[in-house]
Protein backbone atom coordinates (compact mmCIF):
# COMPACT_ATOMS: atom_id res chain seq x y z
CA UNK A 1 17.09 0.50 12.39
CA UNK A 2 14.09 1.21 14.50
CA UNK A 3 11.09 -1.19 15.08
CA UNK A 4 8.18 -1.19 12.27
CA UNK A 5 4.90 0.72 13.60
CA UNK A 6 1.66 -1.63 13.71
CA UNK A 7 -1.13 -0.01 14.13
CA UNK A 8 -3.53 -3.13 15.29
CA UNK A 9 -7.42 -2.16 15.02
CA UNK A 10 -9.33 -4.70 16.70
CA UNK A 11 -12.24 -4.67 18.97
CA UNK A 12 -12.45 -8.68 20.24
CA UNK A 13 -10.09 -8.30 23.51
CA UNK A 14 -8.53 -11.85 23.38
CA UNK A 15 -7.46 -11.44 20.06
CA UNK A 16 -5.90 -8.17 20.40
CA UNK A 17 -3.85 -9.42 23.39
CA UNK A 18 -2.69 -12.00 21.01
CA UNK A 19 -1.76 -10.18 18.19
CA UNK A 20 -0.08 -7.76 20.41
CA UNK A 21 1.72 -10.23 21.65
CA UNK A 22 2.83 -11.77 18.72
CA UNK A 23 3.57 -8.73 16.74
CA UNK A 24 5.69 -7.25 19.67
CA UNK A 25 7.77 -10.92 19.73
CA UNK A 26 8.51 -10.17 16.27
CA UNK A 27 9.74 -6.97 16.88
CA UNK A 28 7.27 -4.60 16.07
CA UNK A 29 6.37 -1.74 17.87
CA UNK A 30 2.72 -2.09 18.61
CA UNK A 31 -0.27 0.31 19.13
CA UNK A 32 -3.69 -1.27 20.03
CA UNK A 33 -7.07 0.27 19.74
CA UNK A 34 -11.09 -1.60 19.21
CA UNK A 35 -12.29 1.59 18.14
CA UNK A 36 -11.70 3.33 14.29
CA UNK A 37 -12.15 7.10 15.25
CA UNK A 38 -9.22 6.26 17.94
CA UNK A 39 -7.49 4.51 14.98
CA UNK A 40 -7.62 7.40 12.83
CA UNK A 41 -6.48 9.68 15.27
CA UNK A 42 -3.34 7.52 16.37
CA UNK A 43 -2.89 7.22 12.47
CA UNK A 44 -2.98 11.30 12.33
CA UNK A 45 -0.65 11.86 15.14
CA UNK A 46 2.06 8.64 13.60
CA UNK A 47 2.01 7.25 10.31
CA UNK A 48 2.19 3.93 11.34
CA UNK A 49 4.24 1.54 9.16
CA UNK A 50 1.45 -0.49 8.68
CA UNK A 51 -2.61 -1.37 9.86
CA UNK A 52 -3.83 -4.21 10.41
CA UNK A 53 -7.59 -3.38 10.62
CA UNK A 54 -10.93 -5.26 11.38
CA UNK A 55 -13.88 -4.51 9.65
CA UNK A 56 -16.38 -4.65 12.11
CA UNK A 57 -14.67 -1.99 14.78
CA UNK A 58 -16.31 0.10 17.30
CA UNK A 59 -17.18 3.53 15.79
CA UNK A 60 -16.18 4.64 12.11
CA UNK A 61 -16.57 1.22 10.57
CA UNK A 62 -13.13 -0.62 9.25
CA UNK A 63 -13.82 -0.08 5.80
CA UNK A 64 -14.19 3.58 6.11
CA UNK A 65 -10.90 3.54 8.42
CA UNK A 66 -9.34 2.31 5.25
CA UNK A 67 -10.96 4.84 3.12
CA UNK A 68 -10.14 7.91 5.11
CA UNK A 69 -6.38 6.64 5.72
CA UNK A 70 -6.34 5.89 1.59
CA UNK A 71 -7.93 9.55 1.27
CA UNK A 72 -4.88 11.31 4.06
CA UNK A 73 -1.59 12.05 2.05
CA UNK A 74 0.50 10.89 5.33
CA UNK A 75 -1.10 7.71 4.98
CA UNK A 76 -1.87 6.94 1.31
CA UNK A 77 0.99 4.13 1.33
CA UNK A 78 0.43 2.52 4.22
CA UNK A 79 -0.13 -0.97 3.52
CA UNK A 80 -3.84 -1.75 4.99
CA UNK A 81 -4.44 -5.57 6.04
CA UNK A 82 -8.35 -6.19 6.72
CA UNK A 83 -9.20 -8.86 9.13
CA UNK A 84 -13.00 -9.82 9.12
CA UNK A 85 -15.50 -12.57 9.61
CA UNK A 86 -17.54 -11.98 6.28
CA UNK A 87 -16.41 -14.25 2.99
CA UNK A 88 -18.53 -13.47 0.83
CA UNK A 89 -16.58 -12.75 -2.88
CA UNK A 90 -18.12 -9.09 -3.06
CA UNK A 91 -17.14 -8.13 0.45
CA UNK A 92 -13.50 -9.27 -0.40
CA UNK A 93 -13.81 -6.92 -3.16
CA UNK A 94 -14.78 -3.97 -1.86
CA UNK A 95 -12.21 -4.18 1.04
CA UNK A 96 -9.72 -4.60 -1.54
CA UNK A 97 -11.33 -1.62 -3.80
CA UNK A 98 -11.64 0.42 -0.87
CA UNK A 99 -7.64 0.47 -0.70
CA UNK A 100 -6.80 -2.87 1.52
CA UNK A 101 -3.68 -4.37 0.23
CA UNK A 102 -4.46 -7.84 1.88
CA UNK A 103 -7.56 -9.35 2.96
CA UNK A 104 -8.11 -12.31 5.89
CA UNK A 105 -10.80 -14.02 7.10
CA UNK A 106 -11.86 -15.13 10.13
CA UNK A 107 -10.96 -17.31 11.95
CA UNK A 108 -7.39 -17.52 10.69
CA UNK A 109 -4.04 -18.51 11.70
CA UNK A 110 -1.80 -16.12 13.93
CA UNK A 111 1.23 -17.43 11.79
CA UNK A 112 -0.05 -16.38 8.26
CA UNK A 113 -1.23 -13.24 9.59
CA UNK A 114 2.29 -12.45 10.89
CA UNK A 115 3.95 -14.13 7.57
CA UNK A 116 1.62 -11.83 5.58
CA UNK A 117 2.36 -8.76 7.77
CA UNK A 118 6.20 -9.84 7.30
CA UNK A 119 6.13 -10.29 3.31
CA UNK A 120 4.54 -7.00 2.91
CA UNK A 121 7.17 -5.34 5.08
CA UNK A 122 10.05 -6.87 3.48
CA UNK A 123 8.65 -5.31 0.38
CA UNK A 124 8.38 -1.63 1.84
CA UNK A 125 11.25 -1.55 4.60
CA UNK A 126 13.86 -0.35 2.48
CA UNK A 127 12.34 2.53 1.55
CA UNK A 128 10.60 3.49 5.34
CA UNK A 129 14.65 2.80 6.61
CA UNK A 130 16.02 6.11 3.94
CA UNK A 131 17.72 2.86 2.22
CA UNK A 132 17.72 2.00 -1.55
CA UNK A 133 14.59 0.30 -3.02
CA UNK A 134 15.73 -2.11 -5.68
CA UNK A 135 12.97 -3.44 -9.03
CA UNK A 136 14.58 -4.66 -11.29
CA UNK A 137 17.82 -2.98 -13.17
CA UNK A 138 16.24 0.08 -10.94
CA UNK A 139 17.56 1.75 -8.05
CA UNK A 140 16.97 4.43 -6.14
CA UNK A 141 18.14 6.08 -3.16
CA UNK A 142 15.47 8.21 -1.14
CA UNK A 143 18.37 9.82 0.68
CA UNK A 144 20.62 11.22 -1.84
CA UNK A 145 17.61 11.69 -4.32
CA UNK A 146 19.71 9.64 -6.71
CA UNK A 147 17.88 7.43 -9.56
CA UNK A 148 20.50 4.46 -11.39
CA UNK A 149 19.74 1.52 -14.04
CA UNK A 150 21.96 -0.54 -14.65
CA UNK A 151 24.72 1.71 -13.02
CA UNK A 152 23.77 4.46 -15.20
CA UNK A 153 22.61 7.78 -13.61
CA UNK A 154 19.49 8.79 -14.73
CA UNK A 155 17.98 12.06 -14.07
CA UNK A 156 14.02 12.81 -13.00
CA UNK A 157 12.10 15.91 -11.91
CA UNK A 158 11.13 16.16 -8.48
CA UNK A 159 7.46 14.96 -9.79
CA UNK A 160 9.00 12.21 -11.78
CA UNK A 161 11.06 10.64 -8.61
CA UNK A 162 8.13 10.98 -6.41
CA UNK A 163 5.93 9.04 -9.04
CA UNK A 164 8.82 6.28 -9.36
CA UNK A 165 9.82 5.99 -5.58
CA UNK A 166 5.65 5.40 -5.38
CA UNK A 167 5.96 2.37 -8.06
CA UNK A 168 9.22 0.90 -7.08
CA UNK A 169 7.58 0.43 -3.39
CA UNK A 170 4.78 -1.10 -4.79
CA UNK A 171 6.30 -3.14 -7.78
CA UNK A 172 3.93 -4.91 -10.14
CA UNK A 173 0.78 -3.40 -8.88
CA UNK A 174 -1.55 -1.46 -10.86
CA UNK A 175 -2.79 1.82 -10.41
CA UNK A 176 -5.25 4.19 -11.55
CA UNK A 177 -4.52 7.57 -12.48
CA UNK A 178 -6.61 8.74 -9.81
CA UNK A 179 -4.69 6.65 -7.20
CA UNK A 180 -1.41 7.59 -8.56
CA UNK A 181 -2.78 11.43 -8.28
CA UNK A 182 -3.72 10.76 -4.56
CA UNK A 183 -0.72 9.31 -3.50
CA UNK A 184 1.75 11.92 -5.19
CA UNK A 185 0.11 14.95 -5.47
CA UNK A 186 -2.21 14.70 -2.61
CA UNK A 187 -6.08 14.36 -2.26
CA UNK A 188 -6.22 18.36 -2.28
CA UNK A 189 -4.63 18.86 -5.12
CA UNK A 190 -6.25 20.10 -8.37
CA UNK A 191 -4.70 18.73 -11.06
CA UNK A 192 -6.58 16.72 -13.73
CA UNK A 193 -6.21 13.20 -14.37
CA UNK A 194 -4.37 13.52 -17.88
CA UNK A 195 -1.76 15.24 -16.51
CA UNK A 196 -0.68 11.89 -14.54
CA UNK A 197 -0.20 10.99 -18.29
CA UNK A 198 2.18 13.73 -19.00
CA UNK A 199 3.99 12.23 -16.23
CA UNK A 200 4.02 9.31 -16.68
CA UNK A 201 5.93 9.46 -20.38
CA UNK A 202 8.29 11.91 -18.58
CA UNK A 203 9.02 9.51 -16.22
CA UNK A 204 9.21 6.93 -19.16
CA UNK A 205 11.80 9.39 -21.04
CA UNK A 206 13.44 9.65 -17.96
CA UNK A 207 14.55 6.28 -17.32
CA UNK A 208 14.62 5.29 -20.90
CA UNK A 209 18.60 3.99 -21.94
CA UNK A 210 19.73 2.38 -24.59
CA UNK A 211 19.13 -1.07 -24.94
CA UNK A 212 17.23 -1.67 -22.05
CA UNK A 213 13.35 -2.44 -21.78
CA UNK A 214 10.46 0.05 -20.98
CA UNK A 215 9.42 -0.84 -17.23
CA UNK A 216 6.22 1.05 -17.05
CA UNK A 217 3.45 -0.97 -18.31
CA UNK A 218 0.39 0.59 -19.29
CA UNK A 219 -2.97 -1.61 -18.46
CA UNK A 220 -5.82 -0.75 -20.78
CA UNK A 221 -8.69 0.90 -18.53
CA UNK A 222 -7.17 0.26 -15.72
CA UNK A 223 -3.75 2.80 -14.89
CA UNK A 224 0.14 1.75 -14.75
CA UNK A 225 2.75 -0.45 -13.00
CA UNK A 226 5.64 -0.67 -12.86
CA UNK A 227 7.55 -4.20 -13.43
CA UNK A 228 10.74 -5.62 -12.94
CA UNK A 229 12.87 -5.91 -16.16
């Protein structure tokens, strides 16, 4: 299997050095910049795995790093882990709004950043490594396009394994419609928002067998999830 891609997006130098360092001791393979229009650019040229991004960066400003990466098709599922010195409640927020999947302040502890890092890519590994992703009585296989629960085949339009793949590496978490259009349709595509709906009960159809629980959960005002039954 090869090494996860960090992308580390820091601008204080002693702290990158240690992060670098830490991250590469864990096996990661690590690229380093202080500035976000660099970031964006090694972003463009290799999805990394995963960012671990400041807010307060030289150029484009973190939080608009983690728009534009949210707002890119190759990089819509890269977990995003913000590192910054404000606290403030609202700032948390937004960073989390913007598309961050994790939030840390400063000063923190190289050891939860690197436990948080690790959680996240225990989560999403499986499916970055062409393995099977597991929720549940749920199981598919990215490589042989193959969908089961509980042993049973089940079988999904192209759109309809896209959208699940999407939820199973991201279990529990809710999205909006326009976030699930985003991530698997693309920013550029025009299609309206209901027809995530129309999806979504395809998907629901789907997967549906006998006996067995509906996994999708609809969340009033809010979009869908998908949880493990």
């Amino acid at each position: 299997m090869s090494k996860p891609r960090l992308l580390l997006v820091e601008d204080d130098p002693a702290l990158a050095e240690l992060l670098e360092f830490r991250f590469t001791a864990e096996g990661y393979a690590v690229s380093v910049t202080p500035d976000g229009d660099e970031a964006l650019l090694l972003a463009q040229e290799e999805a990394p795995d995963l960012v671990v991004l400041d807010w307060m960066v030289e150029g484009t400003s973190g939080i608009e790093v983690c728009r534009r990466l949210r707002r890119d098709k190759a990089t819509a599922h890269v977990p995003i882990i913000m590192l910054t010195a404000r606290g403030a409640e609202d700032d948390k927020i937004r960073g989390l709004e913007t598309g961050a999947d994790d939030y840390l302040t400063k000063p923190f502890s190289p050891r939860e950043l690197i436990a948080r890092v690790g959680a996240i890519m225990r989560r999403i590994r499986p499916a970055l490594a062409g393995e099977t992703i597991s929720v549940g009585d749920l199981s598919l296989d990215a490589t042989a396009h193959k969908v089961t629960r509980r042993g049973q085949v089940v079988q999904l339009g192209p759109t309809e394994f896209r959208l699940l793949k999407f939820f199973m590496e991201h279990p529990g978490r809710v999205f909006s419609r326009g976030q699930l259009l985003d991530a698997v349709w693309g920013t550029e595509s025009e299609i309206e928002l209901r027809t995530v709906d129309v999806h979504i009960r395809r998907l629901r159809k789907g997967i549906e067998i006998d006996g067995a629980p509906d996994p999708v959960r609809t969340v009033r005002s809010a979009g869908y999830a998908l949880e493990a039954v």
